[in-house]
N, C-alpha and C. Protein backbone atom coordinates (compact mmCIF):
# COMPACT_ATOMS: atom_id res chain seq x y z
N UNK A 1 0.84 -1.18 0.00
CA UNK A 1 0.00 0.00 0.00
C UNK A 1 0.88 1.24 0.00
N UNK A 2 0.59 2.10 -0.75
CA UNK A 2 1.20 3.60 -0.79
C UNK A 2 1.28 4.35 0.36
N UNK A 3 1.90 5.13 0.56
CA UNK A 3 1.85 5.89 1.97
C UNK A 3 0.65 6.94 1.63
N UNK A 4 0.26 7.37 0.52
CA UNK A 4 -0.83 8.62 0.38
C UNK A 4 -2.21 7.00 0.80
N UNK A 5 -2.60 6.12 0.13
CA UNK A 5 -3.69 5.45 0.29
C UNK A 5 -3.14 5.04 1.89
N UNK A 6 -2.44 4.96 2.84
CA UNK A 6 -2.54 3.95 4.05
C UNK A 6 -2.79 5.27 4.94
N UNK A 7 -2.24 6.82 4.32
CA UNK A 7 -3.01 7.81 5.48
C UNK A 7 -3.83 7.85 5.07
N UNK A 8 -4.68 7.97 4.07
CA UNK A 8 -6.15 7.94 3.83
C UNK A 8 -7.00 7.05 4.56
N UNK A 9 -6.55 5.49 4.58
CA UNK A 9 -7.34 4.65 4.96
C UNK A 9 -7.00 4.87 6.55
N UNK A 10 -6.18 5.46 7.28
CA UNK A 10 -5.90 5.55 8.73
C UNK A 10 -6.90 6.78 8.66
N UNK A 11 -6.80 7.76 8.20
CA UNK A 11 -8.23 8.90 8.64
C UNK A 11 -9.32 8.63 8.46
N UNK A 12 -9.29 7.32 7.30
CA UNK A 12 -10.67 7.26 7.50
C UNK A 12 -11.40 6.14 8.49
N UNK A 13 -9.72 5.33 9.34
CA UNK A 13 -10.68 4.34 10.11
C UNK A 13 -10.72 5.00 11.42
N UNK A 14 -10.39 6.25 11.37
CA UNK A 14 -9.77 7.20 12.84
C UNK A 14 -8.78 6.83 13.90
N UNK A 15 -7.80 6.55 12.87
CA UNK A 15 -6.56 6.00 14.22
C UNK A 15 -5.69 7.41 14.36
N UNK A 16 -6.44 8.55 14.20
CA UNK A 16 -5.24 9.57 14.35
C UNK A 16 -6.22 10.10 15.64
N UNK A 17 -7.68 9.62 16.27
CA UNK A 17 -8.32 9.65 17.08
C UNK A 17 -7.57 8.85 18.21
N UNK A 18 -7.00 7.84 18.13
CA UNK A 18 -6.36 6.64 19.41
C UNK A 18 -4.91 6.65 19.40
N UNK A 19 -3.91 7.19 18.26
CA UNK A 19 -2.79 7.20 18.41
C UNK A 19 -1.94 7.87 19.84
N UNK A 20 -0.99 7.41 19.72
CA UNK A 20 -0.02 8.54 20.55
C UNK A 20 -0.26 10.22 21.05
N UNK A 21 -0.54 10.59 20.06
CA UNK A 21 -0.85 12.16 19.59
C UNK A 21 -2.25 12.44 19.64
N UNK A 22 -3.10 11.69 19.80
CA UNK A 22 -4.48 12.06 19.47
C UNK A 22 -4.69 12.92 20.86
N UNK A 23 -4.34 13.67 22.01
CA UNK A 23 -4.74 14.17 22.71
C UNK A 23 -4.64 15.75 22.10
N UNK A 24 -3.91 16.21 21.36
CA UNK A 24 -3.52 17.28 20.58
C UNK A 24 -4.88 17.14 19.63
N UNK A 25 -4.66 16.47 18.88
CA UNK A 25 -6.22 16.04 17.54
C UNK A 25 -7.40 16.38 18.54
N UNK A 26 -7.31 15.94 19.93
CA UNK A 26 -9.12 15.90 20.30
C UNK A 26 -9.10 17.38 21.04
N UNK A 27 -8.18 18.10 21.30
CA UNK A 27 -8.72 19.41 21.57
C UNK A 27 -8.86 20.36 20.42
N UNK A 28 -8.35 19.91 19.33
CA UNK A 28 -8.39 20.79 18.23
C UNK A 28 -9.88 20.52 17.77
N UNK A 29 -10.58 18.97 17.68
CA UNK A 29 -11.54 18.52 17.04
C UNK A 29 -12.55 19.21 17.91
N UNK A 30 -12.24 19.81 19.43
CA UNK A 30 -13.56 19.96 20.12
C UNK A 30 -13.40 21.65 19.76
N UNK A 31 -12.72 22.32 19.78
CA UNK A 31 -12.44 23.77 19.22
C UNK A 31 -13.28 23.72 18.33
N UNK A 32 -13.34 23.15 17.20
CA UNK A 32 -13.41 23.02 15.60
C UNK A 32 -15.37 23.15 16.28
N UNK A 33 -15.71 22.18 17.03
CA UNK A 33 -16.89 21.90 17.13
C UNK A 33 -17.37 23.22 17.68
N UNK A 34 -16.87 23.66 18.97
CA UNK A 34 -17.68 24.84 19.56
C UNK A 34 -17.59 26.08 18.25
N UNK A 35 -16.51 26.06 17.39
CA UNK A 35 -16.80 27.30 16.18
C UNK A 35 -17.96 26.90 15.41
N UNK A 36 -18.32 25.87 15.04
CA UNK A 36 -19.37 25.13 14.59
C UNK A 36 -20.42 25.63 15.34
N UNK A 37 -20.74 25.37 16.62
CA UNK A 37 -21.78 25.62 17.32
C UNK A 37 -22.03 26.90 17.58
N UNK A 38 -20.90 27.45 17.72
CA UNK A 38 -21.30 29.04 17.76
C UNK A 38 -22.00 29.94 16.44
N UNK A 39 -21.28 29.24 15.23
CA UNK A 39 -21.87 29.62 14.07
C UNK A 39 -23.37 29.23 13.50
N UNK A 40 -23.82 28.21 14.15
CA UNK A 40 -24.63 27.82 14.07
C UNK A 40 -25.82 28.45 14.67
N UNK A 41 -25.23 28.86 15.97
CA UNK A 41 -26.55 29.56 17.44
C UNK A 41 -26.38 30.79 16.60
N UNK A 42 -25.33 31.44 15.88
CA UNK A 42 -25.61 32.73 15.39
C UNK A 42 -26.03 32.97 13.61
N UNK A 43 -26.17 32.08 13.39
CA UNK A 43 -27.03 32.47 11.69
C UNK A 43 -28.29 32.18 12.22
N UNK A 44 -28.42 30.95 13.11
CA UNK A 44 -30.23 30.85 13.85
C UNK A 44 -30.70 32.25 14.20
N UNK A 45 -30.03 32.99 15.69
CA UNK A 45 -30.23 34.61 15.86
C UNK A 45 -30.67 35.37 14.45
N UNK A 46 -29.48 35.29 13.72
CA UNK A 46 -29.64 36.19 12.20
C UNK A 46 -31.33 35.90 11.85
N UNK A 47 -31.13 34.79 11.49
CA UNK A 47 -32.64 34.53 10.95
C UNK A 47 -33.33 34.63 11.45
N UNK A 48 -33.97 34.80 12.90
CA UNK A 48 -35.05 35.43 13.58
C UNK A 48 -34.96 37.16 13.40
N UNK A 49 -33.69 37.39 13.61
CA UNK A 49 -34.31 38.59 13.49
C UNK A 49 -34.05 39.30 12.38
N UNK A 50 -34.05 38.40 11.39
CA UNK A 50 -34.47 39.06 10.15
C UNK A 50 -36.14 38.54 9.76
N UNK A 51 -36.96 37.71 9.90
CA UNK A 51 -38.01 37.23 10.37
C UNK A 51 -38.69 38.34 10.90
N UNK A 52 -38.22 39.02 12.25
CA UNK A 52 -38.61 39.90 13.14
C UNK A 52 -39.02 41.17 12.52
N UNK A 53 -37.87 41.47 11.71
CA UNK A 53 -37.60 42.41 11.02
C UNK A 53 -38.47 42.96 9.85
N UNK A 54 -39.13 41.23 9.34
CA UNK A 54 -39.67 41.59 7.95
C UNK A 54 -41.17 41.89 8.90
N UNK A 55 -41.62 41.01 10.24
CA UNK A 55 -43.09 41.32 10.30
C UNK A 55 -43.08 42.79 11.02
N UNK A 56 -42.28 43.61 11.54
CA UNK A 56 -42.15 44.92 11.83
C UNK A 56 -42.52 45.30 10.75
N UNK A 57 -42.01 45.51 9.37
CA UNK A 57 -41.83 46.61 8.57
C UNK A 57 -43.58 46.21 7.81
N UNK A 58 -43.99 45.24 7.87
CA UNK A 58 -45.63 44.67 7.64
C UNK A 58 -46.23 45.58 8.26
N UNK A 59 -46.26 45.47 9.48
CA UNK A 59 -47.10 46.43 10.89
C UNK A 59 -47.21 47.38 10.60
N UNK A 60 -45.56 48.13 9.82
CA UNK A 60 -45.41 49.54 9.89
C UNK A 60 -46.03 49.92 8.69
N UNK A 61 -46.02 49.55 7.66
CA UNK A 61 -46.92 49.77 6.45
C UNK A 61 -48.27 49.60 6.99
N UNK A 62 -48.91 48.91 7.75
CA UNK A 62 -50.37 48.74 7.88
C UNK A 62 -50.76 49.80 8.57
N UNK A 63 -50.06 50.01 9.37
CA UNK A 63 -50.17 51.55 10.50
C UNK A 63 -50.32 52.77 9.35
N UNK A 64 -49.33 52.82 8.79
CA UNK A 64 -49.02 53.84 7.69
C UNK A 64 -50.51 54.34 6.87
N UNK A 65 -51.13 52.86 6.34
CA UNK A 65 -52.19 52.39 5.51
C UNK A 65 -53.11 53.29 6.36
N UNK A 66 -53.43 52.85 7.55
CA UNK A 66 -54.24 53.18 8.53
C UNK A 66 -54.45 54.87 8.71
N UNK A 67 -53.17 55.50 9.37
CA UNK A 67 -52.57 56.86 9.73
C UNK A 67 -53.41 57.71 8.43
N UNK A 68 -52.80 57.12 6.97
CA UNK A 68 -53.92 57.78 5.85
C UNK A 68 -54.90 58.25 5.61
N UNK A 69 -55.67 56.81 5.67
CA UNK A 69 -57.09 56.70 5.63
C UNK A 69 -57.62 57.66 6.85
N UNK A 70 -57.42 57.89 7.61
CA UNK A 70 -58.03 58.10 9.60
C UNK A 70 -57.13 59.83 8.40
N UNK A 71 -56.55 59.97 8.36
CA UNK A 71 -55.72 61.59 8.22
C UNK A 71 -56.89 62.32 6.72
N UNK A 72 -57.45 61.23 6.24
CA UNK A 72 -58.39 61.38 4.64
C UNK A 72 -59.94 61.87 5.24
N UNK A 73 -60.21 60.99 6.04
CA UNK A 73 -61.19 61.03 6.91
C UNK A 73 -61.73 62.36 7.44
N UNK A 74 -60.59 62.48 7.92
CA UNK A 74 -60.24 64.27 8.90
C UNK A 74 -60.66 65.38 7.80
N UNK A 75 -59.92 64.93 7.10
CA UNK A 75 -59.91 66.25 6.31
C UNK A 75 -61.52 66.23 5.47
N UNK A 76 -61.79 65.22 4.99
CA UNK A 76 -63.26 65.33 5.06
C UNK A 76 -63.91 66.38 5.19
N UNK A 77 -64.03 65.81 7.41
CA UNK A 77 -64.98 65.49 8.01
C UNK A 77 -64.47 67.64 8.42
N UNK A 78 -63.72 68.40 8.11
CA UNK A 78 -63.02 69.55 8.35
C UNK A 78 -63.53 70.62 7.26
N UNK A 79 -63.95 69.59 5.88
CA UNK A 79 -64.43 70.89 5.17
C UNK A 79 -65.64 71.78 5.03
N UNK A 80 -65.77 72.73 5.09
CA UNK A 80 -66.49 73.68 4.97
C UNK A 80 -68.29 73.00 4.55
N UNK A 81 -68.02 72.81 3.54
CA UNK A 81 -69.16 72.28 3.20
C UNK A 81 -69.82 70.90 3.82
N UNK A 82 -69.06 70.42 4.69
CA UNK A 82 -69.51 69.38 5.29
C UNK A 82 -69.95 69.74 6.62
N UNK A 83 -69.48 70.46 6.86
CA UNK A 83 -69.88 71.57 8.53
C UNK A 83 -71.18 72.02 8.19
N UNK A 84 -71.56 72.66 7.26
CA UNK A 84 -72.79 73.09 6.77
C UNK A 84 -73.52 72.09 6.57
N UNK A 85 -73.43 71.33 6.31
CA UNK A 85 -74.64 69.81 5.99
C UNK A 85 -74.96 69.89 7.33
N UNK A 86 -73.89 69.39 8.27
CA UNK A 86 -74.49 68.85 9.57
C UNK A 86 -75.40 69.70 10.52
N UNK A 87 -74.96 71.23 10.67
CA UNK A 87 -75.53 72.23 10.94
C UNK A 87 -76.80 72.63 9.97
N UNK A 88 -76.88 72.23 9.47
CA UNK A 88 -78.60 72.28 8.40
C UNK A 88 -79.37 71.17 8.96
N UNK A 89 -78.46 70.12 9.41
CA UNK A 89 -79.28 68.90 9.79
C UNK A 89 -79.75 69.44 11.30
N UNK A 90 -79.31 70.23 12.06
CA UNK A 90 -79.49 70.66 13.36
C UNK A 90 -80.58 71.65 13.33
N UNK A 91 -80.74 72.49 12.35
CA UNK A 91 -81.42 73.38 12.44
C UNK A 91 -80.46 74.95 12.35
N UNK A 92 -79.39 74.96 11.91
CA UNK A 92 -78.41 75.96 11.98
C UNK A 92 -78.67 76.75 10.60
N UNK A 93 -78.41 77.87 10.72
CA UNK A 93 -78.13 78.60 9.11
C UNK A 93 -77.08 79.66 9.35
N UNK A 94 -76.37 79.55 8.35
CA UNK A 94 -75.15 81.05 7.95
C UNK A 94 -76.04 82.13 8.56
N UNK A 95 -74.99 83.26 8.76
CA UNK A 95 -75.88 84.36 9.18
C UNK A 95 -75.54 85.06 7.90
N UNK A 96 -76.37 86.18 8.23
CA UNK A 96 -76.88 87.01 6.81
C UNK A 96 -75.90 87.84 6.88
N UNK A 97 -75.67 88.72 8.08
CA UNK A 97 -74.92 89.83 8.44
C UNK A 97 -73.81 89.08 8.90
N UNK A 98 -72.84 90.12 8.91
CA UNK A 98 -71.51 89.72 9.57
C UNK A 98 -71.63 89.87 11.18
N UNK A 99 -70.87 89.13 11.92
CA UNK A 99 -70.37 89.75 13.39
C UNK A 99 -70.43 90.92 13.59
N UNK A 100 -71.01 90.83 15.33
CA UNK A 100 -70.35 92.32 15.56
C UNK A 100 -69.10 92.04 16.83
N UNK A 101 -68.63 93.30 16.78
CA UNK A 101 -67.40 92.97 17.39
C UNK A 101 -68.06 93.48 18.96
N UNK A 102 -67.81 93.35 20.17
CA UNK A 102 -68.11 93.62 21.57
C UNK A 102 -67.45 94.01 22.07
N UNK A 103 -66.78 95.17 22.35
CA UNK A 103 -65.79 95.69 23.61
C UNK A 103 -66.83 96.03 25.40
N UNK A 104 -65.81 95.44 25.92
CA UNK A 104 -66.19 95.88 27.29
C UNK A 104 -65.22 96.52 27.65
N UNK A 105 -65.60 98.11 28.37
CA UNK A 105 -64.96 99.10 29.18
C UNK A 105 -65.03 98.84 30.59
N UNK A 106 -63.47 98.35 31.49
CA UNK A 106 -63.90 98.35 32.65
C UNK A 106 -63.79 99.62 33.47
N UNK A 107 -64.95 99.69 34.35
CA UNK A 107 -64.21 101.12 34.67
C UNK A 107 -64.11 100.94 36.40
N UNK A 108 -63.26 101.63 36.80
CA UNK A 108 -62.81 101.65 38.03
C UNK A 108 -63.39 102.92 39.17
């Protein structure tokens, strides 16, 4: 057997796991794992709160949607001619004449 095929077939039956040296190999292999795991707990994070992120900016458009309509409403319910409907419905009418103005003199 070749020396490239007999390390192949030794990594792949894991005798560099039980050798002499393998105490060096198994702290490196458990390193290797916690970068693994850490990368792992943090693209999970990523993806929630990009998740998070997308149903915020939903909300905020619906609010937005909302804020509109309710701001369309107003302005309506503000114009001139709509003040007059309701006040006709009351029994109200424009006056003919203008204001008069009222001063009070106090006197001492």
């Amino acid at each position: 057997m070749s020396k490239v095929k007999k390390g192949l077939y030794d990594f792949l039956r894991g005798s560099f796991l039980t050798d002499d040296a393998a105490f060096n190999n198994w702290r490196i292999i458990i390193f290797v794992v916690m970068l693994l795991l850490i990368m792992i707990t943090s693209a999970h994070k990523a993806e929630r709160k990009v998740i998070q992120i997308s149903i915020l900016n939903k909300q905020k458009r619906e609010l937005r949607a909302v804020y509109v309509d309710t701001g369309t409403i107003l302005m309506r319910m503000k114009m001139e001619s709509s003040i007059r409907e309701k006040a006709k419905a009351r029994g109200l009418e424009p006056l003919k004449s203008p204001p008069k103005k009222i001063k009070v003199t106090i006197k001492d």
